[in-house]
PDB file of N, CA and C in Angstrom:
ATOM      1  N   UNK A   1       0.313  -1.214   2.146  1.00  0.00           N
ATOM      2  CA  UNK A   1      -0.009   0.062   2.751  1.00  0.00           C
ATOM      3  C   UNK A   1      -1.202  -0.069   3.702  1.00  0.00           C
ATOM      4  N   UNK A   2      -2.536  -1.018   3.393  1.00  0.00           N
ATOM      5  CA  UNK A   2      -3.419  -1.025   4.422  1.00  0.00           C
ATOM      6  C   UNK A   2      -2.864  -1.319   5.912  1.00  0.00           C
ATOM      7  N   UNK A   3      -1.790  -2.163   5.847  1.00  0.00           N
ATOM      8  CA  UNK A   3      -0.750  -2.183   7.442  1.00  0.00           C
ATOM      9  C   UNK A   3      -1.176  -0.965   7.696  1.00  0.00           C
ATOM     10  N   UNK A   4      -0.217  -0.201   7.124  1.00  0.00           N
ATOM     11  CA  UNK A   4       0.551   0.786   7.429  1.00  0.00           C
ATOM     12  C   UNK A   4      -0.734   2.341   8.262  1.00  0.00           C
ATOM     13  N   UNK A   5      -1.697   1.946   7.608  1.00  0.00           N
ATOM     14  CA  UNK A   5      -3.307   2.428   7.623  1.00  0.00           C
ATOM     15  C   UNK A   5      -3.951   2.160   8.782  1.00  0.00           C
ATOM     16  N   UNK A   6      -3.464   0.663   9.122  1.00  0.00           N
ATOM     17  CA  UNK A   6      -4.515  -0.088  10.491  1.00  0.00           C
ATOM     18  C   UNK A   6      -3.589   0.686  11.799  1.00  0.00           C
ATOM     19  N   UNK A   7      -2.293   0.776  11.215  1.00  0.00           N
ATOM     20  CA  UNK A   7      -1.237   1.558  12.235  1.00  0.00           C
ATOM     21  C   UNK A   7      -1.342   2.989  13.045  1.00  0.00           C
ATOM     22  N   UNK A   8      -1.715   3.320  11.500  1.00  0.00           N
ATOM     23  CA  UNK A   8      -2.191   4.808  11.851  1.00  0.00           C
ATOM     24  C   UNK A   8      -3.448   4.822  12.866  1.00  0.00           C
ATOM     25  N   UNK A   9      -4.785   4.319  12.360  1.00  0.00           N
ATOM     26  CA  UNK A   9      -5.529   4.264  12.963  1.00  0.00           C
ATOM     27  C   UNK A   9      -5.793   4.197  15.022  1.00  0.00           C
ATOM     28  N   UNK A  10      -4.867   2.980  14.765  1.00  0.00           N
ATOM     29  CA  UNK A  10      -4.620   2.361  16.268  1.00  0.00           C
ATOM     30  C   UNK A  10      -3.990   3.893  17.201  1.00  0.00           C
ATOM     31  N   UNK A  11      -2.982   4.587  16.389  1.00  0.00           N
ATOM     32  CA  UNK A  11      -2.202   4.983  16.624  1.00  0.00           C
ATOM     33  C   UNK A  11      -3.262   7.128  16.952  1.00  0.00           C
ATOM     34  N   UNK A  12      -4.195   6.965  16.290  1.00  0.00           N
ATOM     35  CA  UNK A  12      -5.136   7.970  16.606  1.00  0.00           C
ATOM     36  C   UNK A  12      -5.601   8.314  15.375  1.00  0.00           C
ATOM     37  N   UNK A  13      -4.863   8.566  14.282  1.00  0.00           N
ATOM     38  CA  UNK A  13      -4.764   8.829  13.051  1.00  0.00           C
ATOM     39  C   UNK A  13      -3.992   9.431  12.788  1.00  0.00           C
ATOM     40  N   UNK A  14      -3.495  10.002  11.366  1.00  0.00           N
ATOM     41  CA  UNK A  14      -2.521  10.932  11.165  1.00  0.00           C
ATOM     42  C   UNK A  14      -2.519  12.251  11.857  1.00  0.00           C
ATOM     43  N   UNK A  15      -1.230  13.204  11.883  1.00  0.00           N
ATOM     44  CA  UNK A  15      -1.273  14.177  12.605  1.00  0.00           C
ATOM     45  C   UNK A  15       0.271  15.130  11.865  1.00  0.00           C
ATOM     46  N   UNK A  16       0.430  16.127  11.529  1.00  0.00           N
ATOM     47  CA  UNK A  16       1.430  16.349  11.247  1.00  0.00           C
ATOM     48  C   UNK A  16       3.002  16.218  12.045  1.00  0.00           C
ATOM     49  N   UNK A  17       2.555  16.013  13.359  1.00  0.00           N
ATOM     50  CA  UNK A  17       3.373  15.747  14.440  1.00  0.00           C
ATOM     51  C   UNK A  17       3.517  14.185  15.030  1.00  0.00           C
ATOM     52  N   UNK A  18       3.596  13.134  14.222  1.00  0.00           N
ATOM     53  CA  UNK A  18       3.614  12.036  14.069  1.00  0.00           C
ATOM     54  C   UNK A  18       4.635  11.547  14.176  1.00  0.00           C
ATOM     55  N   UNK A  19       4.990  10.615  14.788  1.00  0.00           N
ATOM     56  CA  UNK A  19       6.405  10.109  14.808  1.00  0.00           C
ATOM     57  C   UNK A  19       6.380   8.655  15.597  1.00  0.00           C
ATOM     58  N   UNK A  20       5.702   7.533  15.566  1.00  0.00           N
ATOM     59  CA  UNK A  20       5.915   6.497  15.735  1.00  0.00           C
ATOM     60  C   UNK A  20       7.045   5.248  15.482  1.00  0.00           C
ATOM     61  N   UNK A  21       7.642   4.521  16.435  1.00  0.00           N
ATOM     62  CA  UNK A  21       8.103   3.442  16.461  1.00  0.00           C
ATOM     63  C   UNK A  21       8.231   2.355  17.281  1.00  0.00           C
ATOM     64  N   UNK A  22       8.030   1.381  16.136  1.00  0.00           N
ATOM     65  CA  UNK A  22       7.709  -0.211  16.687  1.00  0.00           C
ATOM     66  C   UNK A  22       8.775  -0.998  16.612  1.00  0.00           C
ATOM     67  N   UNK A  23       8.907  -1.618  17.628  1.00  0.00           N
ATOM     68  CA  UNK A  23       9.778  -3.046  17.935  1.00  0.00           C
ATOM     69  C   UNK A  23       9.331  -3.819  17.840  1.00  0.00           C
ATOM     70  N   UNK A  24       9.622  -4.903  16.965  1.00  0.00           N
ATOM     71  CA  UNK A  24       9.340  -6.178  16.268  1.00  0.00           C
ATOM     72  C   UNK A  24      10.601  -7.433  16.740  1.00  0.00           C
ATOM     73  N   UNK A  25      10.986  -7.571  17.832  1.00  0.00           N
ATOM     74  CA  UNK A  25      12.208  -8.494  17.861  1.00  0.00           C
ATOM     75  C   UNK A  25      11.853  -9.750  16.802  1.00  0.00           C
ATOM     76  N   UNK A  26      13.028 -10.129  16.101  1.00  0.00           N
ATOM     77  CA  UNK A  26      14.394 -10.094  15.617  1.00  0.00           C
ATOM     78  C   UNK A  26      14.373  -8.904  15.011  1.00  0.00           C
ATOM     79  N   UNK A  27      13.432  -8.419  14.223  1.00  0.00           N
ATOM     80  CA  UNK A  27      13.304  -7.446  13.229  1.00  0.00           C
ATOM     81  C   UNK A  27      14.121  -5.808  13.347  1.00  0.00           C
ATOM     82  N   UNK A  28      14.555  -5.405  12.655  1.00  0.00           N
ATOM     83  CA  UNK A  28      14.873  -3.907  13.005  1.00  0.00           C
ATOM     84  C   UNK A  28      13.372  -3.271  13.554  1.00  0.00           C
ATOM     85  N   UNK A  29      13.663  -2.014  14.037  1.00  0.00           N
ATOM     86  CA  UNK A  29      12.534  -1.166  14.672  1.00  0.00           C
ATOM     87  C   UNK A  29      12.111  -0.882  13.131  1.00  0.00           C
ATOM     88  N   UNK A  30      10.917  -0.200  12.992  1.00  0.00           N
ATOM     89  CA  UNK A  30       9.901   0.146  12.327  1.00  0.00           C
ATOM     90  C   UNK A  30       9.268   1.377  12.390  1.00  0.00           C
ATOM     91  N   UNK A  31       9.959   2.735  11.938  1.00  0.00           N
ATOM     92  CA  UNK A  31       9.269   3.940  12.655  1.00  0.00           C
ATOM     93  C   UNK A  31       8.812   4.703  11.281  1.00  0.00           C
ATOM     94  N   UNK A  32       7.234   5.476  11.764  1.00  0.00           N
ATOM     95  CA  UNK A  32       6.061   5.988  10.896  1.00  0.00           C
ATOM     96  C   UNK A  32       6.390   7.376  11.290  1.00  0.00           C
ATOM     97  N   UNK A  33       6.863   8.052  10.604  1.00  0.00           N
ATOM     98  CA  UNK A  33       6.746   9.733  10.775  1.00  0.00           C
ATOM     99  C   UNK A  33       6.295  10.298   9.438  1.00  0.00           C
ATOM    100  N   UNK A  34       5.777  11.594  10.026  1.00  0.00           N
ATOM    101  CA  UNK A  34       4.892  12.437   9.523  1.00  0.00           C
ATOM    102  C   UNK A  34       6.087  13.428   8.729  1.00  0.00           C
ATOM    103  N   UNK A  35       6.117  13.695   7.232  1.00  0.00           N
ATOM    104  CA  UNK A  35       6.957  14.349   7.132  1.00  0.00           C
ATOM    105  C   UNK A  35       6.368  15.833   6.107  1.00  0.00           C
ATOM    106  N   UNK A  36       7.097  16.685   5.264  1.00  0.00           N
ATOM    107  CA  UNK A  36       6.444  17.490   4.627  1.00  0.00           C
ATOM    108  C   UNK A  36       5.408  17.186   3.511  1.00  0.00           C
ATOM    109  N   UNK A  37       4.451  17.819   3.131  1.00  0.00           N
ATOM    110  CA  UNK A  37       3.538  17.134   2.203  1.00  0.00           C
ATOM    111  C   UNK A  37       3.809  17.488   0.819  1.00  0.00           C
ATOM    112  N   UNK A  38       3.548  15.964  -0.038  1.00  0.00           N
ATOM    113  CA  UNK A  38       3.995  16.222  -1.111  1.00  0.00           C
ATOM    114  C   UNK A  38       3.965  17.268  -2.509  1.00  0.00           C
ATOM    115  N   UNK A  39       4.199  16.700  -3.319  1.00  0.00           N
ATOM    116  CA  UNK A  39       3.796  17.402  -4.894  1.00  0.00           C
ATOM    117  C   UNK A  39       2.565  17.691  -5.001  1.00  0.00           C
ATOM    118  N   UNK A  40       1.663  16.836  -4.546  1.00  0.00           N
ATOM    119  CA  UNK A  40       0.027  17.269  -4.782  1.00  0.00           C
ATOM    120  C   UNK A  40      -0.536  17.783  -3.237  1.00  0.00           C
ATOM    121  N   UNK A  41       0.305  18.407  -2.620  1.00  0.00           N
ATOM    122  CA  UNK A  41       0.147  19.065  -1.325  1.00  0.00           C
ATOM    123  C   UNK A  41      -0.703  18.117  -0.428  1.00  0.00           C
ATOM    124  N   UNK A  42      -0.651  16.429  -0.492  1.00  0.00           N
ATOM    125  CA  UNK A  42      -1.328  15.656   0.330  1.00  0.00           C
ATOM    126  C   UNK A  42      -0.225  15.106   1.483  1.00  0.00           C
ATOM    127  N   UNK A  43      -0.950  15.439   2.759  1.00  0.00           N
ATOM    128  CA  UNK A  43       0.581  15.157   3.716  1.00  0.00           C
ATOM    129  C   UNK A  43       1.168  13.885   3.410  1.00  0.00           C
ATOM    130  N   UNK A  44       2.538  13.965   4.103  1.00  0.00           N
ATOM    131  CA  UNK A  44       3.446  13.100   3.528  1.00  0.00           C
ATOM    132  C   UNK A  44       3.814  12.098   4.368  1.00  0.00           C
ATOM    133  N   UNK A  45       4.266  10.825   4.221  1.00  0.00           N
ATOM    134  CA  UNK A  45       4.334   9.777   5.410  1.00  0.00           C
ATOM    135  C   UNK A  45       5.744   9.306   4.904  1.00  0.00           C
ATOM    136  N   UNK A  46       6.692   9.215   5.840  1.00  0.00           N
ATOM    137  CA  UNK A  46       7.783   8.414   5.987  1.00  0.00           C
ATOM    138  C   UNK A  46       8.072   6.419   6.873  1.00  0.00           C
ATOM    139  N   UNK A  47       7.991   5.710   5.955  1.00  0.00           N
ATOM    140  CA  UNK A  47       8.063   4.322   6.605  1.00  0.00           C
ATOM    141  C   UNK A  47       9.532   3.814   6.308  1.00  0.00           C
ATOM    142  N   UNK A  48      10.033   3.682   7.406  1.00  0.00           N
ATOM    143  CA  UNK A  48      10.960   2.803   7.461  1.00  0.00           C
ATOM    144  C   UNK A  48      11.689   1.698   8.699  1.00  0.00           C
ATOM    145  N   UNK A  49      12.313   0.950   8.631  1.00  0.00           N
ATOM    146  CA  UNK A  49      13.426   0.190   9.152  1.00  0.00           C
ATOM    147  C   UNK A  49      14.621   0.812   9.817  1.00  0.00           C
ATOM    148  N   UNK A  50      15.161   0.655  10.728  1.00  0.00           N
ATOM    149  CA  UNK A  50      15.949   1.382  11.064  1.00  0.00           C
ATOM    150  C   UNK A  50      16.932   0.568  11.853  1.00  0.00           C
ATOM    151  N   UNK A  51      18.394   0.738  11.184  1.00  0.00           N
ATOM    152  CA  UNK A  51      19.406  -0.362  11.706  1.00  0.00           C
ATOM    153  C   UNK A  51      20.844   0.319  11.885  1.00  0.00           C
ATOM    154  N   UNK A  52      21.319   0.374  12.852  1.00  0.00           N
ATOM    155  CA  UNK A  52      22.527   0.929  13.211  1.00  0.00           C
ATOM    156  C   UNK A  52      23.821   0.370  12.628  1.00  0.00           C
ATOM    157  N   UNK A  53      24.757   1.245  11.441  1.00  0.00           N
ATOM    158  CA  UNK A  53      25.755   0.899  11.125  1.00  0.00           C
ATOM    159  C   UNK A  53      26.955   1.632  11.291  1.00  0.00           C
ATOM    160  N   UNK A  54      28.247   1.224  11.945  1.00  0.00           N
ATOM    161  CA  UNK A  54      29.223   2.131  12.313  1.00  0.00           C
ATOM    162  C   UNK A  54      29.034   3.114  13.470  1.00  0.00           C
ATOM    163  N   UNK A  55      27.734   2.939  14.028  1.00  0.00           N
ATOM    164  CA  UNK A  55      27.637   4.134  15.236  1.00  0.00           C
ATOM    165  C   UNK A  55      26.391   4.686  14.714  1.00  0.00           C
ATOM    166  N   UNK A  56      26.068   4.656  13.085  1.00  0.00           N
ATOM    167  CA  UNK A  56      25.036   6.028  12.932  1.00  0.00           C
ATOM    168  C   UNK A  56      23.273   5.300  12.689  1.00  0.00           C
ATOM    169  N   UNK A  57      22.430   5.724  12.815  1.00  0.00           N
ATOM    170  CA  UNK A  57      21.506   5.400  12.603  1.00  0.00           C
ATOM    171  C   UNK A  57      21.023   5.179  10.879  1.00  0.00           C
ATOM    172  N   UNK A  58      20.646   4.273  10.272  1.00  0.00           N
ATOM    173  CA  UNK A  58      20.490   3.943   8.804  1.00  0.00           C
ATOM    174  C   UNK A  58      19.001   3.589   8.546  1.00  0.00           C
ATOM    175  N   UNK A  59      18.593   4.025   7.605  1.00  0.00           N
ATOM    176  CA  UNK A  59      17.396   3.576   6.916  1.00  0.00           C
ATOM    177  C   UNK A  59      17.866   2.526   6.287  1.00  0.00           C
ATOM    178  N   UNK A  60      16.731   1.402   6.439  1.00  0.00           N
ATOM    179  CA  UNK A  60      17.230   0.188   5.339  1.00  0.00           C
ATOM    180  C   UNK A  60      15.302  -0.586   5.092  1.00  0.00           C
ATOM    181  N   UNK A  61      14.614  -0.549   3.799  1.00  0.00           N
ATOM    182  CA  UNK A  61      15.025   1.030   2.841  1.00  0.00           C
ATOM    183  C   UNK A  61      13.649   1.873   4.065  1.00  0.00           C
ATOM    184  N   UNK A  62      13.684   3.062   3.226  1.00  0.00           N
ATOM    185  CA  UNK A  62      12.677   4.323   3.742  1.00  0.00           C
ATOM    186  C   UNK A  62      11.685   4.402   2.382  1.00  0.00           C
ATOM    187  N   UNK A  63      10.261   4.455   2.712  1.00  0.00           N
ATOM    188  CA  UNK A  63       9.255   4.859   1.346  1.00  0.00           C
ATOM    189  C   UNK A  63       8.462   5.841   1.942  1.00  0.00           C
ATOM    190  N   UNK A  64       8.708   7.079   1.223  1.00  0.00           N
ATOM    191  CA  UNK A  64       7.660   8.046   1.418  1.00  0.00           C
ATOM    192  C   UNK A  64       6.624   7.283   0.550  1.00  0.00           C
ATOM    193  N   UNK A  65       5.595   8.427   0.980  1.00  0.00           N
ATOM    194  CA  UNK A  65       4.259   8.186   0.706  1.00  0.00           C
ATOM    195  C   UNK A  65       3.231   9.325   1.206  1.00  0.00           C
ATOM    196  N   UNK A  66       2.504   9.897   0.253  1.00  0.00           N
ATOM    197  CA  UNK A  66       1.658  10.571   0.357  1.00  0.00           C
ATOM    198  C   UNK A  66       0.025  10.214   0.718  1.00  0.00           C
ATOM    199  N   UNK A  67      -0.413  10.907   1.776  1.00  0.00           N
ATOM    200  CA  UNK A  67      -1.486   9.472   2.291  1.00  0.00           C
ATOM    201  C   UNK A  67      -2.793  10.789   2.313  1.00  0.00           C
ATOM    202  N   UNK A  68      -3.963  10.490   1.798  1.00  0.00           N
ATOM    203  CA  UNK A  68      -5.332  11.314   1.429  1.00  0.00           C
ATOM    204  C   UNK A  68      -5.950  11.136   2.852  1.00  0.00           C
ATOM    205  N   UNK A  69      -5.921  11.523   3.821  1.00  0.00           N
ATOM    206  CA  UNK A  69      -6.431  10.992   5.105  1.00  0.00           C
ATOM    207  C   UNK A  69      -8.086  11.216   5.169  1.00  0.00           C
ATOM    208  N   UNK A  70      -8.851  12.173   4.351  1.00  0.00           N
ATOM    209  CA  UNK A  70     -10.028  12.119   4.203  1.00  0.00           C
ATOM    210  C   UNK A  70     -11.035  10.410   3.953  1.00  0.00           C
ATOM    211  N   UNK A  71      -9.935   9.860   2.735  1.00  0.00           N
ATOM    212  CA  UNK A  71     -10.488   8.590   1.882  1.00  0.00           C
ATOM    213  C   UNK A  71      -9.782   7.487   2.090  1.00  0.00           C
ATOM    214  N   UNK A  72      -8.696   7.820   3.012  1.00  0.00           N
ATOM    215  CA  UNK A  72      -7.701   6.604   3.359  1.00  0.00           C
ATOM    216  C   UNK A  72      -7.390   6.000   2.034  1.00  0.00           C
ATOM    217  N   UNK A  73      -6.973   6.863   1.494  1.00  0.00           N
ATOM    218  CA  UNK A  73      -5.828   6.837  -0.124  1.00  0.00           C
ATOM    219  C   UNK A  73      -4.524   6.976   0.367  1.00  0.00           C
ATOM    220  N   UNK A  74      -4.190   5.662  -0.110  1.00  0.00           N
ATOM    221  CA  UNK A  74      -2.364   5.861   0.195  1.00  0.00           C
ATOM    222  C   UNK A  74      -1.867   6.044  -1.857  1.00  0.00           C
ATOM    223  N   UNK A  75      -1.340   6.791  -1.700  1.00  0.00           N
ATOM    224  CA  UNK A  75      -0.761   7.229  -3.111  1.00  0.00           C
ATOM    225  C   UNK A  75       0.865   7.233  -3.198  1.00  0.00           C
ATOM    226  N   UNK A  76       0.860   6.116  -4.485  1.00  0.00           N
ATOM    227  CA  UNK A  76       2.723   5.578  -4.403  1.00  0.00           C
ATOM    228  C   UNK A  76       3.497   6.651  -4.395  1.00  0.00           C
TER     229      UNK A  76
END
């Protein structure tokens, strides 16, 4: 998760309107969006991979994650 942290950072910081993606050739793309916030009302982060099967766009996998942006707490 600290990646995922140095990403954000670079990236401005979190924002509820977040929606990043990275190209990594060979790798599938890599896109960071901002999604609803969780169970403990700490906003919510979507990471995943993203690989086209049959025509449609696929997560391969996706991990939410609830991220404390005050303390830079990423919480499983």
């Amino acid at each position: 998760m600290q990646t995922i942290l140095q990403i954000l950072e670079r990236a401005g910081g979190y924002r509820p309107t977040l929606s990043l993606k990275i190209e990594n050739p060979p790798y599938m793309p890599l896109v960071i969006e901002a999604i609803e916030p969780g169970p403990l009302g700490l906003p919510g982060l979507s990471v995943a991979h993203y690989g086209e099967q049959n025509g449609d766009l696929m997560r391969d996998p996706e991990m939410l994650r609830a991220v404390a942006t005050q303390r830079k707490l990423a919480l499983p």
